[in-house]
Protein backbone atom coordinates (compact mmCIF):
# COMPACT_ATOMS: atom_id res chain seq x y z
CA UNK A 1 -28.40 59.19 -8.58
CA UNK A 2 -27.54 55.89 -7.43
CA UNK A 3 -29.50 52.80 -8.11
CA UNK A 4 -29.35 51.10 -5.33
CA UNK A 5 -27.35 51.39 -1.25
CA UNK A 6 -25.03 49.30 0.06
CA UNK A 7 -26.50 47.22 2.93
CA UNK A 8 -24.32 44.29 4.78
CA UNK A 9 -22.27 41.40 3.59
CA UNK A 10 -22.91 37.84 3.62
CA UNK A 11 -20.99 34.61 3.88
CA UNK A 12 -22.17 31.20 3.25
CA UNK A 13 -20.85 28.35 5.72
CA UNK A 14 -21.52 24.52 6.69
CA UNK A 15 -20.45 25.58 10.30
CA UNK A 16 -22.07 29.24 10.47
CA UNK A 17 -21.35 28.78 14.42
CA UNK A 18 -17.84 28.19 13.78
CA UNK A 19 -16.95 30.62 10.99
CA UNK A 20 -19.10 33.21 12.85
CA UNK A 21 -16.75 33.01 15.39
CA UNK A 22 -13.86 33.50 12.94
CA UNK A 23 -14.81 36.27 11.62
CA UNK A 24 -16.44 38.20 14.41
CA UNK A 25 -13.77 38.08 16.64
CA UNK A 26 -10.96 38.82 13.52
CA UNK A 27 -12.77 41.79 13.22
CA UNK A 28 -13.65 42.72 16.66
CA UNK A 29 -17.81 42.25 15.57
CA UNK A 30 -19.84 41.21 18.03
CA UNK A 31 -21.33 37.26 17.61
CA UNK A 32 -25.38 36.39 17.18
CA UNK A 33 -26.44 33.10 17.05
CA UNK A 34 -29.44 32.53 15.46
CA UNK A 35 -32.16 29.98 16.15
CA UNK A 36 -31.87 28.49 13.31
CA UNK A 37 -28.34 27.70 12.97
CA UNK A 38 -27.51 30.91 11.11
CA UNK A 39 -25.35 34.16 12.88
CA UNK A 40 -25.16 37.76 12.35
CA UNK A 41 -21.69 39.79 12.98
CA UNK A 42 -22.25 43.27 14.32
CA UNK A 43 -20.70 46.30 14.30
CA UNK A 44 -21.00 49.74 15.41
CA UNK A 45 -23.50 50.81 12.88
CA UNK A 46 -25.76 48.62 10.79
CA UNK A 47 -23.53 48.53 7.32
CA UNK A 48 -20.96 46.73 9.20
CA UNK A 49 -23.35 43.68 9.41
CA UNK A 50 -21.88 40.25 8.13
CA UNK A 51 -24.61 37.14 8.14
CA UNK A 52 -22.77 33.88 8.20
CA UNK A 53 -26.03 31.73 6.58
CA UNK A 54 -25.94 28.05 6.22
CA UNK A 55 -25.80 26.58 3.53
CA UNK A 56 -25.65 22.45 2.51
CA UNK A 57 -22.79 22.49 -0.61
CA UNK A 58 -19.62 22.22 0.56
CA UNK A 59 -16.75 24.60 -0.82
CA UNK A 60 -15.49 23.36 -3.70
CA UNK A 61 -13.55 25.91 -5.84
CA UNK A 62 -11.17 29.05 -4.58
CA UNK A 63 -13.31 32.02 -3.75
CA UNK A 64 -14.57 34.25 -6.47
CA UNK A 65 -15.66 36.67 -4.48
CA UNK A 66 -13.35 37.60 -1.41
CA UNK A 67 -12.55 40.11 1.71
CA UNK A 68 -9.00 41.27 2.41
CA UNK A 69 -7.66 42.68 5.88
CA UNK A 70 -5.00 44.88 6.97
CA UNK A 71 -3.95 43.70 10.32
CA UNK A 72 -0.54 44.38 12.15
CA UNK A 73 0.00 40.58 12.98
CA UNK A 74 -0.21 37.60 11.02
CA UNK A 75 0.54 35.61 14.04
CA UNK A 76 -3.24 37.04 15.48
CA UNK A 77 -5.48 35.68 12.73
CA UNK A 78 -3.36 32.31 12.87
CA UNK A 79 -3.85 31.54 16.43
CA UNK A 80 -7.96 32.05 15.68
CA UNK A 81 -7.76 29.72 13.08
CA UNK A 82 -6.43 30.55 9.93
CA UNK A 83 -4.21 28.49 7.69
CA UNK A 84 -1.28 30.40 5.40
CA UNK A 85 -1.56 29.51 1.88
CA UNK A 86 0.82 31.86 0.12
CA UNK A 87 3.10 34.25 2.36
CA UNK A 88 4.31 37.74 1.07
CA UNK A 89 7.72 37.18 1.39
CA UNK A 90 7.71 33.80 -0.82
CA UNK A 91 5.18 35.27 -3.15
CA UNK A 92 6.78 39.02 -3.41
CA UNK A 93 3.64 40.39 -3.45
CA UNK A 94 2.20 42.99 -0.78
CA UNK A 95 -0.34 40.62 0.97
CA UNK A 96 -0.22 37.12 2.20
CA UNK A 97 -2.98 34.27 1.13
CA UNK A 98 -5.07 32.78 3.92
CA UNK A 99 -8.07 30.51 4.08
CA UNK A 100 -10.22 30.42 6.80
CA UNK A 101 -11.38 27.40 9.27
CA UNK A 102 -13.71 26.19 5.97
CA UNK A 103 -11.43 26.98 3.52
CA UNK A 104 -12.52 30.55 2.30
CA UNK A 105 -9.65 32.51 0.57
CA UNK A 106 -8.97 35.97 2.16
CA UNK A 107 -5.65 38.21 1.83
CA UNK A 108 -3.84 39.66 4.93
CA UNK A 109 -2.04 43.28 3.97
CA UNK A 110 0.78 43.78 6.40
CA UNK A 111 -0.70 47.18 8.14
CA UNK A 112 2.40 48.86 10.93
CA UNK A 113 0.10 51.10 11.96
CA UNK A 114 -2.73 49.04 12.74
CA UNK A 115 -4.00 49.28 15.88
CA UNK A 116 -3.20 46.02 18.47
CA UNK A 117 -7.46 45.55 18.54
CA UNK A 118 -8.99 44.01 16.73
CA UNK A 119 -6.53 41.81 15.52
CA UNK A 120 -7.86 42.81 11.94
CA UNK A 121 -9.70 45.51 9.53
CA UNK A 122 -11.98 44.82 6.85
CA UNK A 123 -10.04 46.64 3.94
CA UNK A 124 -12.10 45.62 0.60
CA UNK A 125 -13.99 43.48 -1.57
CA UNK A 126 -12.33 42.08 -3.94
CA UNK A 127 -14.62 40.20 -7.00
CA UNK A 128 -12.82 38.02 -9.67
CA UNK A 129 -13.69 38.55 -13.67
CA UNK A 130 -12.37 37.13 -16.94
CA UNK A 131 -9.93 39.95 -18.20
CA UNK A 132 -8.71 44.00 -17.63
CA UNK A 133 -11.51 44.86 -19.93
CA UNK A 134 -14.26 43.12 -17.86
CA UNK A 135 -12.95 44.70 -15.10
CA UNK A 136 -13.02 47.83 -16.39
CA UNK A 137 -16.79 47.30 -17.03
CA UNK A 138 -18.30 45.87 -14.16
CA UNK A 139 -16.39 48.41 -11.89
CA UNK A 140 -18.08 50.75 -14.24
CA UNK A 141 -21.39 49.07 -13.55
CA UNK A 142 -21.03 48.73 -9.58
CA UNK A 143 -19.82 52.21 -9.66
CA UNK A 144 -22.90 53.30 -11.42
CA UNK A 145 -25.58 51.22 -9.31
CA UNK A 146 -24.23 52.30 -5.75
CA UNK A 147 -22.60 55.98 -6.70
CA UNK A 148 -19.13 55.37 -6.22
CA UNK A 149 -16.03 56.18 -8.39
CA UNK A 150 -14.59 53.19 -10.93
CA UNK A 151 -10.84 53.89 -11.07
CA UNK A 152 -7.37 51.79 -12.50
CA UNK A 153 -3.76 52.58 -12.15
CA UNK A 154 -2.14 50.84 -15.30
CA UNK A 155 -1.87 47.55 -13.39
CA UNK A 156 -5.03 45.82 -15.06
CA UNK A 157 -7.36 46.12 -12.96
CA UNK A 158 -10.25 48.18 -12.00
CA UNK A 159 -11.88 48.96 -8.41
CA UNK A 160 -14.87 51.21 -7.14
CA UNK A 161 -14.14 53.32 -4.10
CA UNK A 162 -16.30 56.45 -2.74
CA UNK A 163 -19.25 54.18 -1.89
CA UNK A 164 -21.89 56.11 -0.05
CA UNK A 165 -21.75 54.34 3.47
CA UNK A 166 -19.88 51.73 2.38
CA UNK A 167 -18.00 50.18 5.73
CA UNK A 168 -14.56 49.68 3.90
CA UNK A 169 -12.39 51.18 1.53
CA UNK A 170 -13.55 49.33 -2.15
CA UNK A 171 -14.96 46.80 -4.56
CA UNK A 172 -11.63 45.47 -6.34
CA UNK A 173 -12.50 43.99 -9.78
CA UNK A 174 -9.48 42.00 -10.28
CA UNK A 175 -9.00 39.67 -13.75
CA UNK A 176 -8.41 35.98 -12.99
CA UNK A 177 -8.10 32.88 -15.60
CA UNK A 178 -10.49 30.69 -14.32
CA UNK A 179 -13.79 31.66 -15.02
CA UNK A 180 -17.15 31.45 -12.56
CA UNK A 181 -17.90 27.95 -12.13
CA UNK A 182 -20.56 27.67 -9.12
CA UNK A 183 -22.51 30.56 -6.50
CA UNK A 184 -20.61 32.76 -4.93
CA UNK A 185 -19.96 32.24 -1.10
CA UNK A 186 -19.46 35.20 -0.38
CA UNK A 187 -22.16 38.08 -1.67
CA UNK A 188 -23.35 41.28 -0.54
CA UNK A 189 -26.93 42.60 0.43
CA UNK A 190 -28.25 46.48 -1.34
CA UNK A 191 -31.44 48.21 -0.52
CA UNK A 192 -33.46 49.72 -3.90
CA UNK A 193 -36.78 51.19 -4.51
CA UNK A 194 -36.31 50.74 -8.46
CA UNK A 195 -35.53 47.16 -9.07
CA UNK A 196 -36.93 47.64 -12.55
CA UNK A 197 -33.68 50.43 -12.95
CA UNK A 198 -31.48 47.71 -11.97
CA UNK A 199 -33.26 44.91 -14.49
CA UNK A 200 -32.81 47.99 -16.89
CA UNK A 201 -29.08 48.45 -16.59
CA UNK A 202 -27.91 44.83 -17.02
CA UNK A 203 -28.94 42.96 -13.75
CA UNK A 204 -31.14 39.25 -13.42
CA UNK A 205 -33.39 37.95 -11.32
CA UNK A 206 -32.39 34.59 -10.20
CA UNK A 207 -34.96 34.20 -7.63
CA UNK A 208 -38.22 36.49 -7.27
CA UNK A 209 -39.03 37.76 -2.95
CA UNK A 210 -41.73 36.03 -1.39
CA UNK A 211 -43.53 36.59 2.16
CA UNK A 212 -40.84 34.59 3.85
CA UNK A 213 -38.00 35.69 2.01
CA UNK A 214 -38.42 39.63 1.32
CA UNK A 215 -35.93 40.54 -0.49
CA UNK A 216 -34.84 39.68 -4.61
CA UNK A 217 -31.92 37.16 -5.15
CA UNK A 218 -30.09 39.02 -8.52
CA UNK A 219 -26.77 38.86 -10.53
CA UNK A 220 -24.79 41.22 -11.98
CA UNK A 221 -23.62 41.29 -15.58
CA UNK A 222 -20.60 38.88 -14.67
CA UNK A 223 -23.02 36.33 -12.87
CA UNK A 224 -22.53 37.33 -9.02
CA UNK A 225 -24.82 37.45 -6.62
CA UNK A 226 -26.50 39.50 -4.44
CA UNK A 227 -29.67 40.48 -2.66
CA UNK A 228 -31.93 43.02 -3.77
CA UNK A 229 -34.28 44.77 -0.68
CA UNK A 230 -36.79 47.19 -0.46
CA UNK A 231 -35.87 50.47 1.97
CA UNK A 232 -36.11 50.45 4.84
């Protein structure tokens, strides 16, 4: 039985208007602005959410926590904004590097078969760690908590796919040499009814709910982020 359910994603932004924007019209989500300053990306059904939340620290290291797209042209996400850091064909790898209008790594897959609209697809979640072996065990962990599969090919590197409602295809554990240095701008909202299960299994509080803020800021074992609520 799963511990917890996955429930939207969430970016952090100096510009939420502007990276809103970005991102909602890469991936053909519809734009809220908030009152606030904040915006909310929206999909056809509610997992699809992305909130693009304010936040006062700048970006200041390469993204430890990431999305990656398939898309059938490059050319698309440039003209919204993006800048290319790494292309495919000068890295020989499958994907090409991008940052977005604040900076934010993501990784464009080449996709032939994508359709024209939108001019991307959300493909996966992809979460740095320190070696093969912690990546073995936090997609162990993740796989555990929301009920999906933890799975490797021989390449080094673990990944959790067969999430229960989960809007894209995986959470990629992938082994990197830096190691975490500051939050995460990029984290990801569940929905429990047995945070104490989750304290149990290896999670932390770093900040309890409170009337205004209703849900439980946590970490996993490797130090990342994300939001614990109640159900629905």
């Amino acid at each position: 039985m799963p511990l917890a359910t996955f429930k939207d994603l969430c970016i952090d932004a100096n510009d939420a208007a502007r990276l809103a924007e970005f991102w909602g019209t890469m991936l053909g989500l519809t734009v809220e602005h908030q009152a606030g300053g904040d915006a909310v990306l929206r999909g056809a059904t509610p997992v699809e959410t992305i909130w693009v939340n304010t936040v006062p620290e700048p970006k200041t290291v390469k993204h430890r926590a990431h999305l990656d797209v398939g898309a059938r042209s490059l050319d698309r996400i440039v003209a919204l904004g993006a800048t290319v850091v790494l292309p495919a064909e000068e890295s020989g790898l499958h994907w090409t590097v991008c940052q977005d209008p604040e900076g934010g790594e993501f990784c464009v897959f080449h996709r032939e078969e994508a359709p024209a609209e939108p001019a991307a697809r959300l493909e996966e979640l992809v979460i740095n760690t320190a070696s093969s072996e912690s990546s073995r065990a936090l997609a162990s962990w993740w796989a555990e908590v929301l009920g999906g599969r933890s799975t490797d090919d021989g390449r080094g590197f673990w990944w959790v796919e067969d999430i229960p409602g989960l809007p894209f295809e995986s959470f990629d554990i992938v082994p990197v040499p830096e190691p975490k240095a500051v939050k995460n701008r990029i984290h990801w909202d569940v929905t429990s009814d047995d945070l104490s299960a989750l304290l149990a299994g290896g999670a932390s509080v770093l900040a309890e709910r409170t009337d205004t803020t209703p849900w439980t800021v946590c970490a996993d074992p490797e130090g990342n982020e994300f939001c614990v609520f109640p159900p629905r």
